[in-house]
N, C-alpha and C. Protein backbone atom coordinates (compact mmCIF):
# COMPACT_ATOMS: atom_id res chain seq x y z
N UNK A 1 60.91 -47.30 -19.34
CA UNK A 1 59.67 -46.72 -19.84
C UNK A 1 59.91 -45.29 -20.31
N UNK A 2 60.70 -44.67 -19.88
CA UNK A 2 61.00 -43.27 -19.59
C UNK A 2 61.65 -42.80 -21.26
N UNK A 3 62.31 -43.77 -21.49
CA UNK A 3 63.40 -43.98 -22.82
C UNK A 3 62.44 -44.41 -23.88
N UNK A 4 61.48 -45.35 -23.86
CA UNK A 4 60.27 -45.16 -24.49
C UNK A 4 59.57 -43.94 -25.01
N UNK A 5 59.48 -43.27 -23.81
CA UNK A 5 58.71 -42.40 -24.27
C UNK A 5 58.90 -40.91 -25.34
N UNK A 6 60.65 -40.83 -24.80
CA UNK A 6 61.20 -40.01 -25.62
C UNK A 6 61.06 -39.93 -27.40
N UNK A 7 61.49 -41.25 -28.06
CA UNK A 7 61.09 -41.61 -29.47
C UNK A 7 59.53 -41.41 -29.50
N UNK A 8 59.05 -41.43 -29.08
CA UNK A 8 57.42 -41.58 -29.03
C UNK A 8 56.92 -40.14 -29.47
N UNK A 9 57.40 -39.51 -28.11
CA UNK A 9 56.94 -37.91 -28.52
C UNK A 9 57.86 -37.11 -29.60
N UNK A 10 59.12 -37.63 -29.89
CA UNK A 10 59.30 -37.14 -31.00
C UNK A 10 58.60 -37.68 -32.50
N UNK A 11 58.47 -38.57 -32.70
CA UNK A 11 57.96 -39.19 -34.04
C UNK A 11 57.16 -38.24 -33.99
N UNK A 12 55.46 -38.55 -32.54
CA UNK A 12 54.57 -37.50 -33.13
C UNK A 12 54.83 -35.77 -32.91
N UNK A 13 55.67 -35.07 -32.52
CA UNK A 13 55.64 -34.13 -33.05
C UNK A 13 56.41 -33.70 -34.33
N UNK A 14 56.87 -34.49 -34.78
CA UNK A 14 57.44 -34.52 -35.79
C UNK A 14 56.28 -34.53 -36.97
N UNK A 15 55.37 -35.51 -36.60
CA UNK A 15 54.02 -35.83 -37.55
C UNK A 15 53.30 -34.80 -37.78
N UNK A 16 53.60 -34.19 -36.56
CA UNK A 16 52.24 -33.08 -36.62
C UNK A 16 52.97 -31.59 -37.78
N UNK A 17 54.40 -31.17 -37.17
CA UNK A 17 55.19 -30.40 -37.79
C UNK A 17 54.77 -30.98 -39.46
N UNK A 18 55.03 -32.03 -39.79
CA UNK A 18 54.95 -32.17 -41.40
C UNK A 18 53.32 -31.85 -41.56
N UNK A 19 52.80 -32.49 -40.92
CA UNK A 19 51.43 -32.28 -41.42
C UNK A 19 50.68 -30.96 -41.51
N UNK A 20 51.11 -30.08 -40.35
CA UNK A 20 51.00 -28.39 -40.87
C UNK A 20 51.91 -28.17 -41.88
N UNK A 21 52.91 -28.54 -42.52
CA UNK A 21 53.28 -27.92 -43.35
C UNK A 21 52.50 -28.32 -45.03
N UNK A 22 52.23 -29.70 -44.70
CA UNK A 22 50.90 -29.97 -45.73
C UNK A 22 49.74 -29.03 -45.89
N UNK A 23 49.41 -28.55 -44.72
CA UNK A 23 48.38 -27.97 -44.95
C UNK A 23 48.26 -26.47 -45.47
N UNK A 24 49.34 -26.11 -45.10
CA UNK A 24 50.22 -24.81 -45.05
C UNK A 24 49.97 -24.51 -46.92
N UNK A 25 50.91 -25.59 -47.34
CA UNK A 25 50.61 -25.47 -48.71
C UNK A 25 49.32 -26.01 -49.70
N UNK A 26 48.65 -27.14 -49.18
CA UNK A 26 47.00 -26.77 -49.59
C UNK A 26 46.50 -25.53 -49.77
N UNK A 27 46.54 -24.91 -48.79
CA UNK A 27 45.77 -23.51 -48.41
C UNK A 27 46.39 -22.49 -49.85
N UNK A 28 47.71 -22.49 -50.12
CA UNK A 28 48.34 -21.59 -51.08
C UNK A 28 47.76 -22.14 -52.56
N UNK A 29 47.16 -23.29 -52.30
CA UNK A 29 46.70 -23.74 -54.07
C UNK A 29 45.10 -23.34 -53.72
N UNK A 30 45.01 -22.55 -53.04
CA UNK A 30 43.23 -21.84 -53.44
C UNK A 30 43.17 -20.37 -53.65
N UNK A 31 44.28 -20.02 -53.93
CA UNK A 31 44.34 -18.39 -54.39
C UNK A 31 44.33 -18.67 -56.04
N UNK A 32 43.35 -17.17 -56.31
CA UNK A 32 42.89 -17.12 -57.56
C UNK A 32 43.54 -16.77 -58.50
N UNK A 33 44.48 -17.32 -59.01
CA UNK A 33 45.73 -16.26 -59.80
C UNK A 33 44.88 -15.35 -60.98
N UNK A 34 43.72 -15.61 -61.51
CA UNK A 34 42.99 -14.86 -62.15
C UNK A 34 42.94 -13.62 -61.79
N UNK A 35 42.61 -13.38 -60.57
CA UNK A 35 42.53 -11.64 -60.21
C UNK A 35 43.20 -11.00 -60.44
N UNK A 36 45.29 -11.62 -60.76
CA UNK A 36 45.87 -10.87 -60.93
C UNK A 36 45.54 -10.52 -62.39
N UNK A 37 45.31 -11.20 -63.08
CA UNK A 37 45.10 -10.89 -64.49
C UNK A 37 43.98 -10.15 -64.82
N UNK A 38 42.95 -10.09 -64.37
CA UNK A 38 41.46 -9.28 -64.76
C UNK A 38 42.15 -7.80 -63.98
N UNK A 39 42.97 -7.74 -62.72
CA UNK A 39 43.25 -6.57 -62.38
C UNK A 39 44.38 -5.73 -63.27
N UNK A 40 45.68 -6.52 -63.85
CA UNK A 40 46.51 -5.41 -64.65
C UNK A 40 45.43 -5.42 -65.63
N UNK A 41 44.48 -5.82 -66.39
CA UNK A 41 44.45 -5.47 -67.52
C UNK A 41 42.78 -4.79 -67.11
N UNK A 42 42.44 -4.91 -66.24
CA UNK A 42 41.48 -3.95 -65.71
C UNK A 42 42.26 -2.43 -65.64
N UNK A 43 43.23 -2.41 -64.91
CA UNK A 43 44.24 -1.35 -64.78
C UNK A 43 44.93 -0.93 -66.31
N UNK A 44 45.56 -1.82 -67.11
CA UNK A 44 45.51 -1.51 -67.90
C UNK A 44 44.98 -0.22 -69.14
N UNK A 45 43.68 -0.69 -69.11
CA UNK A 45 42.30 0.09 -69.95
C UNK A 45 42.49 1.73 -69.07
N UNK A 46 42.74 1.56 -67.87
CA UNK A 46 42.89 3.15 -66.86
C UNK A 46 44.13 4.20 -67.64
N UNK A 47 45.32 2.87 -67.59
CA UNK A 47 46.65 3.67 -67.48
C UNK A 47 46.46 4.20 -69.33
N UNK A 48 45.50 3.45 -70.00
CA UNK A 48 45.69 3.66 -71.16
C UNK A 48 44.59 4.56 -71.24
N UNK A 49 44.07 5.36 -70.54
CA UNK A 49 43.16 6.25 -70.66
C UNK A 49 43.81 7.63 -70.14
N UNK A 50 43.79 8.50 -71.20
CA UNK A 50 44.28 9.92 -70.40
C UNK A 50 43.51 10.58 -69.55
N UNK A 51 42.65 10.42 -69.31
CA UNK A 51 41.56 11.10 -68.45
C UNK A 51 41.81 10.37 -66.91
N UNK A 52 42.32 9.55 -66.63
CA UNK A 52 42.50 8.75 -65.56
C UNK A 52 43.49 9.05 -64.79
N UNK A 53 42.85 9.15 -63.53
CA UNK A 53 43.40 8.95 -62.44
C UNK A 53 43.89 8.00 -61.84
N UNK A 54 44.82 7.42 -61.70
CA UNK A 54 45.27 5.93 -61.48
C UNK A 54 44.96 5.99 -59.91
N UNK A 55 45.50 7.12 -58.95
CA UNK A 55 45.30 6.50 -57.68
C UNK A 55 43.76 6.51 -56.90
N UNK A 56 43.00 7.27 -57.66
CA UNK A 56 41.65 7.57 -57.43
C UNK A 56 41.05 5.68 -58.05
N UNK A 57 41.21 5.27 -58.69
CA UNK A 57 40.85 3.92 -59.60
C UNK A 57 41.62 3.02 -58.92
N UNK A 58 42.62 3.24 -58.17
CA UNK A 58 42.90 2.00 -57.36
C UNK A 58 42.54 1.90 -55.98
N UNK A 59 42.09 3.36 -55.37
CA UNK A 59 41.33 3.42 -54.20
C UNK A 59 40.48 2.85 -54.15
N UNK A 60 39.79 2.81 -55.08
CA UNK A 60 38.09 2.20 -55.42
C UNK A 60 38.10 0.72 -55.93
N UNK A 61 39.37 0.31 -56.23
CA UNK A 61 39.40 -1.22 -56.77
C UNK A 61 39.50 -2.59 -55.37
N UNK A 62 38.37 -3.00 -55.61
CA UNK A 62 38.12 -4.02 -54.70
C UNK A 62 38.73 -5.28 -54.56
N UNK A 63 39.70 -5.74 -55.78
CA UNK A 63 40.37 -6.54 -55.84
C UNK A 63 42.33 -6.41 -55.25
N UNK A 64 42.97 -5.81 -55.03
CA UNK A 64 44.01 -4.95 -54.43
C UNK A 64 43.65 -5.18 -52.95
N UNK A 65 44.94 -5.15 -51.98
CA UNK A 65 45.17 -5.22 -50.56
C UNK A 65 45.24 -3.52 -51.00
N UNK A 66 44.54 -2.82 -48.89
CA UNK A 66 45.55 -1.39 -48.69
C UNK A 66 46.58 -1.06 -48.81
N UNK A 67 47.31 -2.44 -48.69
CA UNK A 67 48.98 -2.23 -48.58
C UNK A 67 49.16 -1.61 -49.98
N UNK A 68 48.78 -2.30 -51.16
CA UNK A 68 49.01 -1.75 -52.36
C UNK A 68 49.44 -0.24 -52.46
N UNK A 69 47.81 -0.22 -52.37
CA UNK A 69 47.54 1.87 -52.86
C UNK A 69 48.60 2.51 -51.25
N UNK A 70 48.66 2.03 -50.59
CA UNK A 70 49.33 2.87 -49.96
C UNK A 70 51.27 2.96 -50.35
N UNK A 71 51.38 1.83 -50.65
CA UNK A 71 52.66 2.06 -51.44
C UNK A 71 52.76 2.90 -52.62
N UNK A 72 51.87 2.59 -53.18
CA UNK A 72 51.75 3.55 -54.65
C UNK A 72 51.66 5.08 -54.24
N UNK A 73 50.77 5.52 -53.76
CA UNK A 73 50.48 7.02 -52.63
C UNK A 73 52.42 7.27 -52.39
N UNK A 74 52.37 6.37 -51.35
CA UNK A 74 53.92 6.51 -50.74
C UNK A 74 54.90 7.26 -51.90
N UNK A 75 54.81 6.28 -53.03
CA UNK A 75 56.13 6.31 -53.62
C UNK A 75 55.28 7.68 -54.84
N UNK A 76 54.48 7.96 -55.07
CA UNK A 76 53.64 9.41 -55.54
C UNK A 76 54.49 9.91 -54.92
N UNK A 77 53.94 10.68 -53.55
CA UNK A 77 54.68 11.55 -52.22
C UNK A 77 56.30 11.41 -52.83
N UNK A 78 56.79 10.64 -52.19
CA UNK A 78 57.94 10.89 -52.42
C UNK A 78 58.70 11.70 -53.57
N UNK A 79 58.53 11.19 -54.47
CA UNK A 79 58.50 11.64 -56.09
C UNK A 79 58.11 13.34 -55.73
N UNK A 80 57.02 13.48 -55.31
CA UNK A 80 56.68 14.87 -55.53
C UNK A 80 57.04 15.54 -54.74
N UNK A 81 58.27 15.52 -53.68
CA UNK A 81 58.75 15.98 -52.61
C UNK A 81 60.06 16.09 -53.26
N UNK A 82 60.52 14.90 -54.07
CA UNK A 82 62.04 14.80 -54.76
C UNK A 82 62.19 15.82 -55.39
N UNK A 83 61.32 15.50 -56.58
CA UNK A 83 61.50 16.22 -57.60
C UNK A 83 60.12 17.11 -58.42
N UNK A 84 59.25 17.62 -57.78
CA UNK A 84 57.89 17.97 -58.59
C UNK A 84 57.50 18.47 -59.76
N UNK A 85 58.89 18.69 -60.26
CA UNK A 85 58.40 19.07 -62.28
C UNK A 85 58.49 18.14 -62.84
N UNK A 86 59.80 17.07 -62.61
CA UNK A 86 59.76 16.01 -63.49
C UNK A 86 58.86 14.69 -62.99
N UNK A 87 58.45 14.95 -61.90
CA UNK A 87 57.33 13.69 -61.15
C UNK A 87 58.15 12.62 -61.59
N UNK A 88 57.41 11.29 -61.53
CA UNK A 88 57.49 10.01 -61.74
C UNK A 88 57.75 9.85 -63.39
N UNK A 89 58.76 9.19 -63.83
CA UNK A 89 58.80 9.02 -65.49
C UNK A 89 58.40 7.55 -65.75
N UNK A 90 57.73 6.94 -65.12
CA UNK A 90 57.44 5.62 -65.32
C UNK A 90 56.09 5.06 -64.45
N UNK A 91 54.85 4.26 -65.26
CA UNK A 91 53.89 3.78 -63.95
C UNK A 91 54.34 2.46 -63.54
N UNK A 92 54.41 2.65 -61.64
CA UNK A 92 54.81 1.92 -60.90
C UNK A 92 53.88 0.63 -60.88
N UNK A 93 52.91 0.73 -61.87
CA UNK A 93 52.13 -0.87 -61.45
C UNK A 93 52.46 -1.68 -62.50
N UNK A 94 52.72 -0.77 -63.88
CA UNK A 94 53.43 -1.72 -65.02
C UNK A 94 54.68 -2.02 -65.30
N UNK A 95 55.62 -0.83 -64.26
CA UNK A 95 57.14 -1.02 -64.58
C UNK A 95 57.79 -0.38 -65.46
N UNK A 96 57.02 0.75 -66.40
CA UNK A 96 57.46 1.00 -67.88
C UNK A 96 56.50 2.22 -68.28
N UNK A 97 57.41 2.69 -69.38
CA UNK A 97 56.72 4.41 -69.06
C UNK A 97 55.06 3.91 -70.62
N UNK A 98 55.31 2.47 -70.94
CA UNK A 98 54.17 2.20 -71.71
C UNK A 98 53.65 0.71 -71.43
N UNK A 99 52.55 0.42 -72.17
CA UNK A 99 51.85 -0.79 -72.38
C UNK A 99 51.58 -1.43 -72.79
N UNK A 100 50.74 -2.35 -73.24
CA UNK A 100 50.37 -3.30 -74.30
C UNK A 100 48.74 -3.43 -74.61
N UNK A 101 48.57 -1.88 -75.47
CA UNK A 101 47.34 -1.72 -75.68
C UNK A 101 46.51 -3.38 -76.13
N UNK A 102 47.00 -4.14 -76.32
CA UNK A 102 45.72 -5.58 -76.90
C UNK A 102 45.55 -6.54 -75.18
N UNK A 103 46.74 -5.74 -74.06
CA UNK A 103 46.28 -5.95 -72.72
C UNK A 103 47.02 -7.55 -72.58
N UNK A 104 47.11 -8.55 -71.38
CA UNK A 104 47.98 -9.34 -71.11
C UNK A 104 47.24 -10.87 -70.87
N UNK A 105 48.29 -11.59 -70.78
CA UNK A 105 47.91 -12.54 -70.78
C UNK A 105 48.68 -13.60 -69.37
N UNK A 106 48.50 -14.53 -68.68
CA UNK A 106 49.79 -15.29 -68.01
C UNK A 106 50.15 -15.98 -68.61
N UNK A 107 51.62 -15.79 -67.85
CA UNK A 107 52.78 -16.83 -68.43
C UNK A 107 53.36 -17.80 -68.00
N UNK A 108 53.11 -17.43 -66.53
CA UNK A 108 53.82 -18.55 -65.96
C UNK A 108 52.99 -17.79 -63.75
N UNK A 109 52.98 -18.94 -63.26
CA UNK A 109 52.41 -18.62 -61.65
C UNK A 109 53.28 -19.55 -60.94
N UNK A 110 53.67 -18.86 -60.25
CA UNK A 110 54.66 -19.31 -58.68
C UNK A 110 53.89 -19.41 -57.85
N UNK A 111 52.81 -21.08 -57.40
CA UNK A 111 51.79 -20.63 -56.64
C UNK A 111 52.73 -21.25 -55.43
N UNK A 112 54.17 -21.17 -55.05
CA UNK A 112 54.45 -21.20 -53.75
C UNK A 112 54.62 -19.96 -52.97
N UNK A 113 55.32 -19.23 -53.80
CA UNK A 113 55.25 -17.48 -53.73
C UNK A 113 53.99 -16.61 -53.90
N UNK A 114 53.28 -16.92 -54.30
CA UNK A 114 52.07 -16.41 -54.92
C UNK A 114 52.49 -15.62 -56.35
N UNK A 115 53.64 -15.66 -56.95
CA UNK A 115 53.72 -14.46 -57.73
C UNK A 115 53.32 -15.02 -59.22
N UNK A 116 52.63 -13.86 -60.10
CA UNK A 116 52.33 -14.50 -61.13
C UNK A 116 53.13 -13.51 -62.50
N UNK A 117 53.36 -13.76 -63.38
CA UNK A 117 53.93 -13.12 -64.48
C UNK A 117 52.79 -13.05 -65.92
N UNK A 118 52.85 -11.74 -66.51
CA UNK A 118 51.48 -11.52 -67.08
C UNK A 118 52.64 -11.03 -68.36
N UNK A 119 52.35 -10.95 -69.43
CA UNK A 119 53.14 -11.07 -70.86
C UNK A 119 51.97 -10.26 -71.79
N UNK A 120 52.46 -8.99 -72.44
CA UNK A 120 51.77 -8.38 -73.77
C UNK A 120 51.46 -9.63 -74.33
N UNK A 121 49.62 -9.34 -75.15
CA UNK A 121 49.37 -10.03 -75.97
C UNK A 121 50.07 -9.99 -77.48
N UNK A 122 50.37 -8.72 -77.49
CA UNK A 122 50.96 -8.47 -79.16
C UNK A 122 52.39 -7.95 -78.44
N UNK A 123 52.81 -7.70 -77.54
CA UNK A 123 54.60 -7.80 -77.47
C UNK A 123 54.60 -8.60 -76.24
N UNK A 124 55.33 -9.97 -76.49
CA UNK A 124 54.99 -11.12 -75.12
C UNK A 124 56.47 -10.81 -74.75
N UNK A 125 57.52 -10.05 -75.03
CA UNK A 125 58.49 -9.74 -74.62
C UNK A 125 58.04 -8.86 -73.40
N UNK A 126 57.04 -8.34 -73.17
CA UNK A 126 56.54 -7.06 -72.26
C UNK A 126 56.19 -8.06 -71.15
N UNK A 127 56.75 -8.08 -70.18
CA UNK A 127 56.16 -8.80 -69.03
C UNK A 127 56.22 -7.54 -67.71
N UNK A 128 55.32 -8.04 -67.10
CA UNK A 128 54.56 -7.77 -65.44
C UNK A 128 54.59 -8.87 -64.55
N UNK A 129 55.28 -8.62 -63.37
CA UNK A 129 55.03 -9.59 -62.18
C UNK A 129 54.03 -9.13 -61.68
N UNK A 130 53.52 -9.80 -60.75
CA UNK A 130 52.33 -9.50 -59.61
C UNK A 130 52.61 -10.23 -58.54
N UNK A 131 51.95 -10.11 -57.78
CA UNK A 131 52.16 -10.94 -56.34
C UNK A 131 50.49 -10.90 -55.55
N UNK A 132 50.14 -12.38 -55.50
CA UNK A 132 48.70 -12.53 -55.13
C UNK A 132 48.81 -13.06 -53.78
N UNK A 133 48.12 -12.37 -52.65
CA UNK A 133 47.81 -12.91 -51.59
C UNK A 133 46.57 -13.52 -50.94
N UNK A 134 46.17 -14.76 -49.98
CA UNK A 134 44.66 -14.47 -50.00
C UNK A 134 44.46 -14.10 -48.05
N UNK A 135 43.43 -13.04 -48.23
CA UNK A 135 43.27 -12.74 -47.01
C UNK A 135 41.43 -12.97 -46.93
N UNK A 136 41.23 -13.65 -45.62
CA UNK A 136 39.97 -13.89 -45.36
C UNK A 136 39.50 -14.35 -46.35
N UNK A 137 39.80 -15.69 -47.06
CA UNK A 137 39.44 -16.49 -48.13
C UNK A 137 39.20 -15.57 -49.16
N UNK A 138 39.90 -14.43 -49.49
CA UNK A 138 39.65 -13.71 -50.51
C UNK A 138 41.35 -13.90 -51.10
N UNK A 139 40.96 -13.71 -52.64
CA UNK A 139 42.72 -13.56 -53.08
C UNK A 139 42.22 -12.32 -54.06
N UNK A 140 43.41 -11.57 -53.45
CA UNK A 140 43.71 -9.95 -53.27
C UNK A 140 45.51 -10.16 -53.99
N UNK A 141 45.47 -8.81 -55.22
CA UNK A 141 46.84 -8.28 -55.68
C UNK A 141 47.28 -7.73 -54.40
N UNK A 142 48.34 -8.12 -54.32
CA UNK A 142 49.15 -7.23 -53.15
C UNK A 142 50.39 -6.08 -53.50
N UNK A 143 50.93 -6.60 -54.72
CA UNK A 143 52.14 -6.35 -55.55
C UNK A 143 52.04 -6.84 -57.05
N UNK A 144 52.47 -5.25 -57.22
CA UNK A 144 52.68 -5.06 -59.20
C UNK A 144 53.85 -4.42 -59.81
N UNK A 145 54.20 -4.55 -60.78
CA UNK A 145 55.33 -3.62 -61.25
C UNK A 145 57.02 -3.66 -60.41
N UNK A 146 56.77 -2.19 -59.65
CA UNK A 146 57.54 -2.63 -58.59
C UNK A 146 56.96 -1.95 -57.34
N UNK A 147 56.15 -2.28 -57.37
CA UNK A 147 55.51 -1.97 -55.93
C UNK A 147 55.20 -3.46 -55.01
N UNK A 148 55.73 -3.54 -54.18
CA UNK A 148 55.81 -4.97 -53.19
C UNK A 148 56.33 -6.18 -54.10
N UNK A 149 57.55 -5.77 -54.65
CA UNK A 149 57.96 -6.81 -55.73
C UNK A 149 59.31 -7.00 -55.57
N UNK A 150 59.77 -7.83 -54.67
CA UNK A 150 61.36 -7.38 -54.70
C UNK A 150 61.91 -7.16 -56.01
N UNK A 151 63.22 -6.43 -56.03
CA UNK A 151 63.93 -6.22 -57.08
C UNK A 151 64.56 -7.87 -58.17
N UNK A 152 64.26 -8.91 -57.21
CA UNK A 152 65.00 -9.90 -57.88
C UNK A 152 63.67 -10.79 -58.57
N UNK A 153 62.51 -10.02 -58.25
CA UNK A 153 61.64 -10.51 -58.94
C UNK A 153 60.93 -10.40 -60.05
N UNK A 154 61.57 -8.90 -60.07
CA UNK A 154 60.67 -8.18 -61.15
C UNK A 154 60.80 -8.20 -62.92
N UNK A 155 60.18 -7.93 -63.51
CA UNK A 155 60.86 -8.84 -65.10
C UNK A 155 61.69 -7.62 -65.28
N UNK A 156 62.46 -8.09 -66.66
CA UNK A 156 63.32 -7.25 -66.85
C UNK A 156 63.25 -7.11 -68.26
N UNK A 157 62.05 -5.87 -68.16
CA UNK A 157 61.82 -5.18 -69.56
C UNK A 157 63.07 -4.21 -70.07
């Protein structure tokens, strides 16, 4: 009986192991990959505005995790501790010291990763990664440019 029971409790925890992992990935196909896109090119219209404050406009952006702006802050600081005349020569949410004033489009979504890739409308050579997370049934940018983007992810403008 004893030898019975062994196969038994493995099959079902075995069942159960696959079946969280089913569910695991259900859950990753209800993030909105849209947000990433209404947010660079929400951001966008900012970075393409001289009057703008980028970290003041991402404090206030409701779509973005804290983690974000606090990386961005972070890597500000740093920069202005490095070096403070020449600051930052590039914005860290697009990757590139410019943009694609007609704003972006997607190209392609990794909804196992969450990461999504956003392409100039008039230069589709211009790409942006992002990285979408969802927290408390919300899906939130977490990572842009190269901020929370590993290096092997990021396009290569």
């Amino acid at each position: 009986m004893r030898y019975f029971l062994i196969p038994l409790f493995l099959m079902t925890s075995c069942g159960e192991s696959s079946n969280s992992k089913i569910e695991n990935v259900k859950s990753l196909s209800t993030r909105d990959y849209g947000v990433a896109l209404k947010f660079i090119n929400d951001y966008n219209k900012e970075f393409l505005n001289p009057h703008s404050e980028a970290l003041d406009w991402l404090s206030k952006n409701k779509t973005i995790t804290q983690n974000l702006v606090e990386q961005y802050k972070q890597m500000l600081d740093s920069v202005e501790i490095a070096d403070p005349e020449l600051g930052l020569e590039f914005d860290p949410i697009v990757n590139a010291q410019d943009s694609d004033e007609q704003g972006f489009e997607i190209k392609k979504i990794d909804s196992i990763l969450g990461y999504v890739t956003v392409r100039g409308k008039s230069a589709p050579n211009f790409e942006i990664v992002l990285k979408v997370i969802e927290k408390n049934g919300v899906t939130l940018v977490d990572g842009s440019g190269v901020i929370n983007i590993p290096e092997s992810k990021r396009s290569k403008n």
